[in-house]
Protein backbone atom coordinates (compact mmCIF):
# COMPACT_ATOMS: atom_id res chain seq x y z
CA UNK A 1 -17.15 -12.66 -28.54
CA UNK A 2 -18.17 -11.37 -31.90
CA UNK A 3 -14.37 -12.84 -33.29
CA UNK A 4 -11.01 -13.62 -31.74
CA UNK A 5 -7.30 -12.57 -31.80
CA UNK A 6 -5.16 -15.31 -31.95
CA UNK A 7 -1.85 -13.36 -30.54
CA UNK A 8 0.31 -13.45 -27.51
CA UNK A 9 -2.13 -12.72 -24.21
CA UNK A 10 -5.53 -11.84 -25.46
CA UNK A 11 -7.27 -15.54 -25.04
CA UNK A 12 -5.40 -15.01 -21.65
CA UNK A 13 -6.69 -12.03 -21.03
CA UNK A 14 -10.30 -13.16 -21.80
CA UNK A 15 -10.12 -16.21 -19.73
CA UNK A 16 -9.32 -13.75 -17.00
CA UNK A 17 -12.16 -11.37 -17.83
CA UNK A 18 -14.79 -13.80 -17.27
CA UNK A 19 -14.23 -14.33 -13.47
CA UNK A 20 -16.25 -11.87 -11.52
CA UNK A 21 -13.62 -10.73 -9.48
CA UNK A 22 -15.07 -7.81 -7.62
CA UNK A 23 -15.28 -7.11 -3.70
CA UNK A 24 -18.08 -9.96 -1.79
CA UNK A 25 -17.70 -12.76 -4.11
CA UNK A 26 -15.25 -14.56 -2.37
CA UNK A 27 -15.12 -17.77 -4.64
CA UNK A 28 -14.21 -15.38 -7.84
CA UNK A 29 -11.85 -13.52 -5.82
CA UNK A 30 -9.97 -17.24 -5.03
CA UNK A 31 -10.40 -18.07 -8.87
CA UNK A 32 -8.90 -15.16 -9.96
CA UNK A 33 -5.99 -15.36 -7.75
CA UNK A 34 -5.41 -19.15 -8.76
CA UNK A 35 -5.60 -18.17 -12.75
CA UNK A 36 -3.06 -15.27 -12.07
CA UNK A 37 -0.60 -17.56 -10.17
CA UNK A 38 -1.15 -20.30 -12.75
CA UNK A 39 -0.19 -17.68 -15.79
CA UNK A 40 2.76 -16.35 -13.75
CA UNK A 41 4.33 -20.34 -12.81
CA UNK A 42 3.49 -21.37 -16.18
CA UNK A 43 6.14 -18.25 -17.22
CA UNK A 44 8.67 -19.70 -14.70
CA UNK A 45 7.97 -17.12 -11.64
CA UNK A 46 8.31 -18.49 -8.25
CA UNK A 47 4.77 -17.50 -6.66
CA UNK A 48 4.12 -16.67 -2.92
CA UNK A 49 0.40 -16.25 -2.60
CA UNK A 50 -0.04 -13.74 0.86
CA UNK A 51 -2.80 -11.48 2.11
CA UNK A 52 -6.24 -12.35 3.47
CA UNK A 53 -7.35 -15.26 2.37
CA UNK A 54 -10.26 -13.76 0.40
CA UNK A 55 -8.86 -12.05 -1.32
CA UNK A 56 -5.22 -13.25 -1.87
CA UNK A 57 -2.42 -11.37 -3.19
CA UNK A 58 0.82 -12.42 -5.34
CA UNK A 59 4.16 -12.44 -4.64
CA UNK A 60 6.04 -13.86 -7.99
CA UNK A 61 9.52 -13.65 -9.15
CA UNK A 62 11.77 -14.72 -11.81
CA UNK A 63 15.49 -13.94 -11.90
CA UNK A 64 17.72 -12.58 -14.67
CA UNK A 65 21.23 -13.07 -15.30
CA UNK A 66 21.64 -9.71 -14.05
CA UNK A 67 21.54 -8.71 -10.37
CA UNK A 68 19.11 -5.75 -10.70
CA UNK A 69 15.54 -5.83 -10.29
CA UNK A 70 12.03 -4.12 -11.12
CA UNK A 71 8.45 -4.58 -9.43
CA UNK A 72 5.19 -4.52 -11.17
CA UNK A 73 2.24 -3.53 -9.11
CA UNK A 74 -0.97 -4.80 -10.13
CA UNK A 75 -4.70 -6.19 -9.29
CA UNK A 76 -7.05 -9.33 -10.40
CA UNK A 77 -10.27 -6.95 -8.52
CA UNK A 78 -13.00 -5.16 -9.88
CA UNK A 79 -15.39 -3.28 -9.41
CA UNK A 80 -19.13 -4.32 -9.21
CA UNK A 81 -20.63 -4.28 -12.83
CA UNK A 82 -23.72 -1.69 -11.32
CA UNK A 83 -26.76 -2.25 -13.22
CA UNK A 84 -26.92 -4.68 -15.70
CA UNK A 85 -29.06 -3.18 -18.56
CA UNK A 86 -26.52 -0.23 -18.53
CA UNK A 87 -24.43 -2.76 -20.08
CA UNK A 88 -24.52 -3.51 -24.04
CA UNK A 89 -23.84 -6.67 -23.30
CA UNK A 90 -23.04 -9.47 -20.57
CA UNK A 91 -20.40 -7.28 -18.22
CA UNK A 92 -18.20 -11.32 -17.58
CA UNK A 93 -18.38 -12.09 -21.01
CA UNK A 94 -15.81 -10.44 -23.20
CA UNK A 95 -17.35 -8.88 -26.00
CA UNK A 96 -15.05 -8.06 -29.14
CA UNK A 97 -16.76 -5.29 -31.81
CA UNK A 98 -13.60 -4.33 -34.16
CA UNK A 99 -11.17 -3.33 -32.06
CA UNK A 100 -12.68 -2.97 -29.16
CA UNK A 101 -12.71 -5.48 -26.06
CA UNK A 102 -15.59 -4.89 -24.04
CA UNK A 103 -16.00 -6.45 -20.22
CA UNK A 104 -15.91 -5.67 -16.43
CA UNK A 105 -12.21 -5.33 -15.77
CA UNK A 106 -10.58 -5.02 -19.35
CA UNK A 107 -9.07 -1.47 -18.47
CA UNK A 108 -8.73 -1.84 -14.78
CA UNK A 109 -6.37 -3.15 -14.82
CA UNK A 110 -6.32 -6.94 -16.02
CA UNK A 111 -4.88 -6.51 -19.26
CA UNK A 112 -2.54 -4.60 -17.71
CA UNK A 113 -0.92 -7.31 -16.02
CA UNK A 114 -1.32 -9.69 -19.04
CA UNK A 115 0.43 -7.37 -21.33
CA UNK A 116 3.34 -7.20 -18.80
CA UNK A 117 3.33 -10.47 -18.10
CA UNK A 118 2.64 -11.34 -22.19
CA UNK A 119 6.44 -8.76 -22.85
CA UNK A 120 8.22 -10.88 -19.68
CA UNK A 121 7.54 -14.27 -21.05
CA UNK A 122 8.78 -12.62 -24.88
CA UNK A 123 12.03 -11.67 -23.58
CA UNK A 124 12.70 -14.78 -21.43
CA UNK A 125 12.01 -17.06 -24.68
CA UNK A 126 14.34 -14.94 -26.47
CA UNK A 127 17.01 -15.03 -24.11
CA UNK A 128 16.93 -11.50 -24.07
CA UNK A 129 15.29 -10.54 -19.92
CA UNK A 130 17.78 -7.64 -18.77
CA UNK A 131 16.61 -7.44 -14.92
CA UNK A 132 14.73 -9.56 -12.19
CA UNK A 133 11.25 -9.12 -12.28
CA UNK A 134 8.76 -8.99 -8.98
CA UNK A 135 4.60 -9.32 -10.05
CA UNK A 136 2.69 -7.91 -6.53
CA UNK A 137 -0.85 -8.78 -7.58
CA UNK A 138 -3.51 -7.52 -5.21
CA UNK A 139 -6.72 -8.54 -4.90
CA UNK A 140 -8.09 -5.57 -2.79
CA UNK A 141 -7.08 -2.38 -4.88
CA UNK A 142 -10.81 -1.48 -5.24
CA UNK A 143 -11.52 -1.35 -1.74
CA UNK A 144 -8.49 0.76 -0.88
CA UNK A 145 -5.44 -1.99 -0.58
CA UNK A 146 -6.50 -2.52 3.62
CA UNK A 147 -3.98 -5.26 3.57
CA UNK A 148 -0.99 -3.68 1.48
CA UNK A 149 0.94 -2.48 3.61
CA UNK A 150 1.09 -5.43 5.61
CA UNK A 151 1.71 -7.69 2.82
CA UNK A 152 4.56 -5.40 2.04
CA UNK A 153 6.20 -5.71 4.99
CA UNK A 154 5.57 -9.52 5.21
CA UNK A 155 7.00 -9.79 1.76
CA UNK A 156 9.61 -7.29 2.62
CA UNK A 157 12.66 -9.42 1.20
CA UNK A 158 11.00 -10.48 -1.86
CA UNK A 159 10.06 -6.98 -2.68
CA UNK A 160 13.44 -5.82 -2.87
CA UNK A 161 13.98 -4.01 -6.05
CA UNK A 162 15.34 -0.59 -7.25
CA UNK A 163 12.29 0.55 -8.36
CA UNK A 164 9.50 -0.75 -10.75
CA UNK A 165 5.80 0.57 -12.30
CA UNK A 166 2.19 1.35 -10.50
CA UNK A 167 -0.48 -0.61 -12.26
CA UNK A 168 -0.95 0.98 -16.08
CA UNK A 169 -2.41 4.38 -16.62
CA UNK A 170 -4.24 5.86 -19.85
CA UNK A 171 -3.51 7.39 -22.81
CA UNK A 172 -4.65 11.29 -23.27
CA UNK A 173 -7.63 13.22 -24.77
CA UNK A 174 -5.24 12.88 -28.41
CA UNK A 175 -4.58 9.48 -28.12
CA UNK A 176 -1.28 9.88 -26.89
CA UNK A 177 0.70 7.61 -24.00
CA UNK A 178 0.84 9.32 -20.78
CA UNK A 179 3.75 8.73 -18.40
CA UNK A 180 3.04 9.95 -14.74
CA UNK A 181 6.08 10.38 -12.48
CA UNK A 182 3.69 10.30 -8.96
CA UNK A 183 0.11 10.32 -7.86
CA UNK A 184 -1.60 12.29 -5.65
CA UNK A 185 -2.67 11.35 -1.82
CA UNK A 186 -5.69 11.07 -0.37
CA UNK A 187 -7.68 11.96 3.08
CA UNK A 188 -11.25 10.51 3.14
CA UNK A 189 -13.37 11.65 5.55
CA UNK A 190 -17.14 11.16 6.43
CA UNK A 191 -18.93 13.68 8.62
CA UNK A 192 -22.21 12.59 10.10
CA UNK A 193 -24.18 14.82 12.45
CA UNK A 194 -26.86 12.85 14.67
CA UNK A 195 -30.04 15.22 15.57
CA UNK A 196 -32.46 12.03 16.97
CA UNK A 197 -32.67 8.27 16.97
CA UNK A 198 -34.66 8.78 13.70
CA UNK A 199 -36.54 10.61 10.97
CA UNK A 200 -39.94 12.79 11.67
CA UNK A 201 -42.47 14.42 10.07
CA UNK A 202 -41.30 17.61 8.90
CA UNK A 203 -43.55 19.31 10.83
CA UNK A 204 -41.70 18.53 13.86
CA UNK A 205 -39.06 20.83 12.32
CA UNK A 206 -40.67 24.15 14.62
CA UNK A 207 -39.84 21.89 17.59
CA UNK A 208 -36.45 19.79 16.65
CA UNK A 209 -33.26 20.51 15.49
CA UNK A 210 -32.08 19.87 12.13
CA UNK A 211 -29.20 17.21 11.33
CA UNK A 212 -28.81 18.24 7.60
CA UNK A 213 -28.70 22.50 8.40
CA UNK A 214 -26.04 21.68 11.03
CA UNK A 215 -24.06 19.41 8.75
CA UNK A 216 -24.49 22.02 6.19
CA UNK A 217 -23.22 25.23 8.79
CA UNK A 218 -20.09 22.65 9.59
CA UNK A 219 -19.04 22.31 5.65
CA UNK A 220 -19.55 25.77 5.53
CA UNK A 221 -16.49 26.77 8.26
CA UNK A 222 -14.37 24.18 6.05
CA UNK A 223 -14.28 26.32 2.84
CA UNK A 224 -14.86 30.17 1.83
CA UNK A 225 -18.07 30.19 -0.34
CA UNK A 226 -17.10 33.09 -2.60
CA UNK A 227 -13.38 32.35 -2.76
CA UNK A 228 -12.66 28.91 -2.36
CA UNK A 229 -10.36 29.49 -0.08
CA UNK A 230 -9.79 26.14 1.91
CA UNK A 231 -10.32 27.27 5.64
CA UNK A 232 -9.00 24.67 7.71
CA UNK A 233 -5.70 26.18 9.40
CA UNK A 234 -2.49 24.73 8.35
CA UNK A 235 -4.02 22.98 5.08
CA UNK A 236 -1.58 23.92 2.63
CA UNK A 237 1.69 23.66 5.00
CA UNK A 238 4.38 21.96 3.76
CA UNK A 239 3.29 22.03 -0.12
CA UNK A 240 6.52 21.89 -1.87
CA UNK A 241 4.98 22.29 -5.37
CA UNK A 242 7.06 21.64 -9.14
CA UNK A 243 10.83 21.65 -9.28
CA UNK A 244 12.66 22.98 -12.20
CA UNK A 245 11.96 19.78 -14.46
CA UNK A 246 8.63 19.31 -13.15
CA UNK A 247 8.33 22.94 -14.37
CA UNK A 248 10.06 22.25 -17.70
CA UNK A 249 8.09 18.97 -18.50
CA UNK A 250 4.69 21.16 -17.81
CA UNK A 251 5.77 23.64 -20.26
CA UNK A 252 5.97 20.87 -23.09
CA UNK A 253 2.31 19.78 -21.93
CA UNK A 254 -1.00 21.17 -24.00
CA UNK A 255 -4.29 21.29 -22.61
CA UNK A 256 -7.44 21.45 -25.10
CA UNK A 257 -10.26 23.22 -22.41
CA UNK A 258 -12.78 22.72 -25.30
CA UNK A 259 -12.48 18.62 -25.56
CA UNK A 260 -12.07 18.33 -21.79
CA UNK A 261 -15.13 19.83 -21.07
CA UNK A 262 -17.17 18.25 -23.61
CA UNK A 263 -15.57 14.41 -22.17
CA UNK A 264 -16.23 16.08 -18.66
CA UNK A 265 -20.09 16.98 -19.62
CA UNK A 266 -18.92 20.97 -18.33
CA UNK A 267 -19.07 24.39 -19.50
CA UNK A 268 -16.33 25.69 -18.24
CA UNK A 269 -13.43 25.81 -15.72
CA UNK A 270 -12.96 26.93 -12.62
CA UNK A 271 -11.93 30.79 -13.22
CA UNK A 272 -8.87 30.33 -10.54
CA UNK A 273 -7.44 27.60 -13.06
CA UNK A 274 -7.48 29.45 -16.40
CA UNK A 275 -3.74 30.52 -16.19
CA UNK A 276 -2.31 26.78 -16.13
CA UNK A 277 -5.09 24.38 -15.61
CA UNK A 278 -2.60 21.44 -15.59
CA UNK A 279 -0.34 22.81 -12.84
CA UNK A 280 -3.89 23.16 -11.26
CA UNK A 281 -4.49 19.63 -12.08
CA UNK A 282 -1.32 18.02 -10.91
CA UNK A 283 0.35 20.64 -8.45
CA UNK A 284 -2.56 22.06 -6.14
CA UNK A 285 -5.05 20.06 -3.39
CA UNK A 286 -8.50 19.50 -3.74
CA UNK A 287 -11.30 19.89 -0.79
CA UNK A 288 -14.12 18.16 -2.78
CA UNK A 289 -17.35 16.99 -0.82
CA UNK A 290 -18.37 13.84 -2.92
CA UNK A 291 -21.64 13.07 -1.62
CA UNK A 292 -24.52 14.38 0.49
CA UNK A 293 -27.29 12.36 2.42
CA UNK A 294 -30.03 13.33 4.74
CA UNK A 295 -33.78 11.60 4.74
CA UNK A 296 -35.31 8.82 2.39
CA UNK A 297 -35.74 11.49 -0.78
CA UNK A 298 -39.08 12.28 -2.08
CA UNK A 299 -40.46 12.88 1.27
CA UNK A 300 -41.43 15.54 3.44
CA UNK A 301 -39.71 14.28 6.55
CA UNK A 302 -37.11 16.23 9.77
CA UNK A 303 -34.21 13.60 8.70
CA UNK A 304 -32.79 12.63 12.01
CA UNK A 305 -28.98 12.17 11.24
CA UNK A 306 -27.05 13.36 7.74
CA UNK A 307 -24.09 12.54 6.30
CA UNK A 308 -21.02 14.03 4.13
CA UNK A 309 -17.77 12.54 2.82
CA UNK A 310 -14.99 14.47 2.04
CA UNK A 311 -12.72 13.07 -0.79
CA UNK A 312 -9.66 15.34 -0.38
CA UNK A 313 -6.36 15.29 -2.85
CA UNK A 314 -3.25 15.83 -1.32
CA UNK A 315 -0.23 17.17 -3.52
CA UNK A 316 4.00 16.45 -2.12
CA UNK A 317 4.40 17.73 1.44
CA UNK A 318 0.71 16.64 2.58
CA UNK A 319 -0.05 13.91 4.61
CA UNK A 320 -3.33 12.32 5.26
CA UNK A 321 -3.01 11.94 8.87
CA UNK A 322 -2.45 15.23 9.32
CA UNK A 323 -4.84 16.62 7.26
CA UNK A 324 -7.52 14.87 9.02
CA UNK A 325 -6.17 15.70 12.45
CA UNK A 326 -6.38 19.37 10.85
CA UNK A 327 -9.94 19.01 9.86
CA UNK A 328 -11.22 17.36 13.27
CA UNK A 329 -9.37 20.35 15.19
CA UNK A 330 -11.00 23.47 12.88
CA UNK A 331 -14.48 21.59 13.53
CA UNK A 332 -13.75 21.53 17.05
CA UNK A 333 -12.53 25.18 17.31
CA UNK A 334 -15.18 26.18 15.48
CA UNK A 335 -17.76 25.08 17.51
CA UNK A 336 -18.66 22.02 15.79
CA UNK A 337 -17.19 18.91 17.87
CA UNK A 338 -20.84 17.16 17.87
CA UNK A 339 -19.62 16.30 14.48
CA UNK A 340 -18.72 12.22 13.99
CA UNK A 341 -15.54 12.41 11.89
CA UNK A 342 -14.40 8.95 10.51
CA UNK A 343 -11.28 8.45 8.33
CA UNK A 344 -11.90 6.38 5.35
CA UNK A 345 -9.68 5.42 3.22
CA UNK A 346 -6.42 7.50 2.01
CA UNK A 347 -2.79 7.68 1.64
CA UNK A 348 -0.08 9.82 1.54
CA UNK A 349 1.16 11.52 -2.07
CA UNK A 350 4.35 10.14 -3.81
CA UNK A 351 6.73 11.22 -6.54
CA UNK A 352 9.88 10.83 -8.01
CA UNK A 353 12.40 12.75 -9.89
CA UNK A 354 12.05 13.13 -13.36
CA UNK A 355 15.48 11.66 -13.47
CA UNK A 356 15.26 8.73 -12.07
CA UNK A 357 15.84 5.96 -14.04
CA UNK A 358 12.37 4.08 -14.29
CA UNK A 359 11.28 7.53 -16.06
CA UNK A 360 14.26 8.02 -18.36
CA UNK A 361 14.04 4.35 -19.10
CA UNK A 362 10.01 4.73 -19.61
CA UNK A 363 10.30 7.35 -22.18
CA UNK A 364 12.94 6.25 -23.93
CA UNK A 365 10.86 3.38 -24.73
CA UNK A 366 7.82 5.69 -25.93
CA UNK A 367 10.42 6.76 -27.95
CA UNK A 368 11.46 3.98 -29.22
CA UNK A 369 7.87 3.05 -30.42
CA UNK A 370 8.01 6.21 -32.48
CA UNK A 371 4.32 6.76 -31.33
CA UNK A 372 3.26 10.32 -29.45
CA UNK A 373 3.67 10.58 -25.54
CA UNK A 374 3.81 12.74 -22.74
CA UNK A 375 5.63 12.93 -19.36
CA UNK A 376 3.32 13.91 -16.55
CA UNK A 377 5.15 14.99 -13.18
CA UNK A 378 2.45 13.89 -11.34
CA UNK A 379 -0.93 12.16 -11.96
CA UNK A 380 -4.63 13.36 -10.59
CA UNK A 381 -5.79 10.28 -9.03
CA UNK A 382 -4.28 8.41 -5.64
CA UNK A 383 -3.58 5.50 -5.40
CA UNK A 384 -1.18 3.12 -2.11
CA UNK A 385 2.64 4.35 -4.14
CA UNK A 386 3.78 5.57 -1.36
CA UNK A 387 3.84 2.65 1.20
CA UNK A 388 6.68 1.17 -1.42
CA UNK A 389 8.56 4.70 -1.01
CA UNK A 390 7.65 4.35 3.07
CA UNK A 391 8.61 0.59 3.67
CA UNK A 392 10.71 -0.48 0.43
CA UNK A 393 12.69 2.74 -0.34
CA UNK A 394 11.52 2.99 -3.77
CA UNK A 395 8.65 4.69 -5.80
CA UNK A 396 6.90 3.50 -8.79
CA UNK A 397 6.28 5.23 -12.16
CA UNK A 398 3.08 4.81 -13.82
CA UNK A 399 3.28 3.69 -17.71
CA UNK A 400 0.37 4.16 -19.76
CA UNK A 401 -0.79 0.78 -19.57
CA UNK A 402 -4.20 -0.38 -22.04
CA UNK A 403 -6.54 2.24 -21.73
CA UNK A 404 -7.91 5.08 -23.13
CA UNK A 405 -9.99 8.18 -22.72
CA UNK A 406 -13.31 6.53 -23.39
CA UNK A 407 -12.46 3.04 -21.67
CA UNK A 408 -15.23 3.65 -18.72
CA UNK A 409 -13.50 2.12 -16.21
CA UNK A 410 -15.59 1.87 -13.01
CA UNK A 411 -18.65 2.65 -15.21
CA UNK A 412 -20.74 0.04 -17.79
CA UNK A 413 -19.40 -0.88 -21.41
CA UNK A 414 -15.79 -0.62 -19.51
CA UNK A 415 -13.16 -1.36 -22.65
CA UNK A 416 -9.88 -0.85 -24.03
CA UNK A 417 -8.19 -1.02 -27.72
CA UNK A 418 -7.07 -4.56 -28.83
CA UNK A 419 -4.09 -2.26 -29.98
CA UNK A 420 -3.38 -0.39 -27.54
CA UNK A 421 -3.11 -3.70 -25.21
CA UNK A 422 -0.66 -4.78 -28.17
CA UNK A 423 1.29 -0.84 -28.05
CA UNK A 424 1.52 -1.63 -24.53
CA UNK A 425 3.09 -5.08 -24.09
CA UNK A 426 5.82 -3.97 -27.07
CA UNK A 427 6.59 -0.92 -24.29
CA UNK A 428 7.31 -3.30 -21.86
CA UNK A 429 9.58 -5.04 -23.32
CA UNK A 430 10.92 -1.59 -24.84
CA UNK A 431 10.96 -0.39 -20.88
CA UNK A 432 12.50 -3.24 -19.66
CA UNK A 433 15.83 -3.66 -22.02
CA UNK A 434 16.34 -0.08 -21.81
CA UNK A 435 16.10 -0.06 -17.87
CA UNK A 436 18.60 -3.39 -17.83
CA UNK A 437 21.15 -1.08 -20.55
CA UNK A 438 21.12 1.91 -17.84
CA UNK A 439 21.48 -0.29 -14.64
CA UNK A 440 24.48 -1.94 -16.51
CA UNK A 441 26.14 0.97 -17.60
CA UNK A 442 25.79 2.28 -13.98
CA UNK A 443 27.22 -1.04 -12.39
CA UNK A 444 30.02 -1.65 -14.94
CA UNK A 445 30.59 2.31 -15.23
CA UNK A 446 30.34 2.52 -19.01
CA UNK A 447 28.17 4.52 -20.99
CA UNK A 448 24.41 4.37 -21.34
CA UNK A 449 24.21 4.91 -24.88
């Protein structure tokens, strides 16, 4: 590091950094576990470690004078640094230029959990902890969460809260906090049509047939070229769309096209968008094909097999079962059942009222900070929220957590703002004593103000 910060959870933070916690290396995966629980005992939470043993998860609570309690979903994984000279400098060891802390994991989502962890341990030495407080720290986030659901249920009775926060989120193109009241689901799905046992000379292609055309013709029936349209029967029943304060919060919302689409490296939008792009962005599906593969590249060769996957966002009254049973059944009717479907990866959307009290408690501590926010209904991206709604009867919100527009995550030089991981730990604890004032007006009966 080119200097240090000597405050409350960034050595913590860059002790955690250094571990090489991503998906196949087993021994970091154990390390980072055993640093987590270590940080979360040495705070005085009772830890359960549960999951595959791999990659182990955390179960940790600490109790409050007060009966109510809040979970914190987050993750010690990462993903894979990619190449290495992409990288200014060493991906696993934290780099610090002004303000900026550089490293593999620094946005998502480790200093994330820190800073929450960092405003717990505040409040507890001052006496001042308003609610019970649940850590569920996964170690497989980045490969889709394969064991959440049954870590949930294990940890069913430990889990018990009335509500709690999704691992941290970003702050917008302006700089300002974003809260996001749900996420979007998700329906993976890779098609793979198999022509031969293997590749051939393209000459061969006056004799053979051809995996990639057919693939091609069967992506074609899924979506009107000229339109859009999505053409899979049944795709859109059940959307239940914004509510009246969903509608209301998008009204207070700005959208700058011009800065989007220079962060997105675009030239424009799509035209059907124009009218309310972030309606569009939080409130409608998507029906994206994410990657294409046929043949070795560079060769003039009859590949023998090809490959799509579907990455498909599903909006409130979707369900990724069903849309994949809906996708296998249009291929089939329409002629194309030689196609291999496989579901991979995916979940089910999730949101909550913009009334519940995780929200209202959420931006009345953005408030309190006196710094600029926003309330998103929904978010873009998908994430496993709803197997706490499914199994636990609760949702969770997503705060803003450390990061920023340009903080990279998946991608090389991934950072955040040594302030913003400071802007977000004061929320916390902002978050926290303003959820504990609302659940004890609503126990004793009094007044929230």
């Amino acid at each position: 590091m080119t200097r240090s910060f000597d405050t409350d959870g960034i050595s913590e933070l860059v002790d955690l950094l250094r571990i090489p916690s991503y998906a196949g290396n087993e021994a970091a995966k154990k390390a980072a576990a055993l640093a987590c629980r270590d940080l979360l005992q040495q705070a005085g939470f009772v830890v359960t470690i549960a999951g595959p043993a791999e990659a182990p998860a955390l179960v940790a609570t600490l109790d409050a004078p007060s009966p109510e309690r809040l979970v914190f979903y987050n993750h010690y994984d990462v993903v894979a640094p990619g190449e290495r000279n992409r990288w200014h400098h060493d991906p696993f060891e934290p780099h610090l230029d002004g303000s900026r802390l550089t490293a593999r994991g620094a946005s998502d989502h480790k200093a994330s959990f820190i800073a929450r962890l960092a405003a717990v341990r505040r409040l507890k030495a001052r006496g001042e902890l308003p609610v019970g407080v649940t850590f569920l720290v996964d170690g497989e986030e980045e490969i889709g969460s394969p064991s959440l659901e049954t870590i949930i249920l294990t940890e069913r009775d430990r889990l018990a809260a009335a509500g709690g926060l999704y691992s941290g989120g970003a702050r917008d193109e302006d700089g300002a906090m974003v809260v996001r009241a749900g996420c979007k689901g998700r329906c993976g799905i890779r098609m793979t049509v198999r022509a031969g046992e293997k590749d051939n000379h393209s000459k061969w292609a006056a004799l053979l047939p051809a995996a990639a055309w057919r693939l091609v013709a069967a992506l074609g029936s899924l979506r009107d070229g000229a339109s859009g349209e999505i053409l899979v029967e049944g795709f859109r029943e059940g959307i239940t769309g914004p509510d009246r304060e969903d509608e209301a919060a998008l009204a207070r919302l700005s959208f700058d096209p011009d800065a989007f689409l220079r962060e997105a490296g675009y030239d424009r939008l799509r035209e059907d968008t124009l009218e309310s792009p972030l309606r569009h962005l939080m409130f409608e599906p998507t029906f994206n094909i994410a990657w294409l593969d046929a043949g070795p590249g560079g060769a003039t060769v009859l590949p023998g097999s090809a490959t799509a996957f579907l990455d498909i966002r599903l909006v409130p009254g979707q369900s990724a079962d069903k849309t994949f049973q809906r996708v296998r059944d249009h291929l089939a009717k329409a002629g194309f059942g030689d196609v291999i479907l496989s579901e991979e990866g995916g979940g089910d959307p999730d949101k909550c009222d913009l009334s519940d009290p995780v929200v209202r408690a959420l931006v009345e501590a953005c408030e309190r900070l006196e710094e600029p926010y926003c309330l998103h209904p929904m978010g873009a991206g998908s994430g496993p929220r709803h197997l706490f709604r499914r199994h636990l009867g609760y949702s969770l919100v997503q705060d803003p957590g450390c990061s920023w527009q340009g903080s990279n995550d998946h991608a090389a030089n991934e950072n955040i703002m040594v302030p913003h991981f400071h802007q977000n730990r004061e929320l916390i604890e902002h978050f926290l004593k303003a959820y504990g004032k609302r659940a004890n007006a609503s126990r004793t009966g009094g007044s929230e103000q």
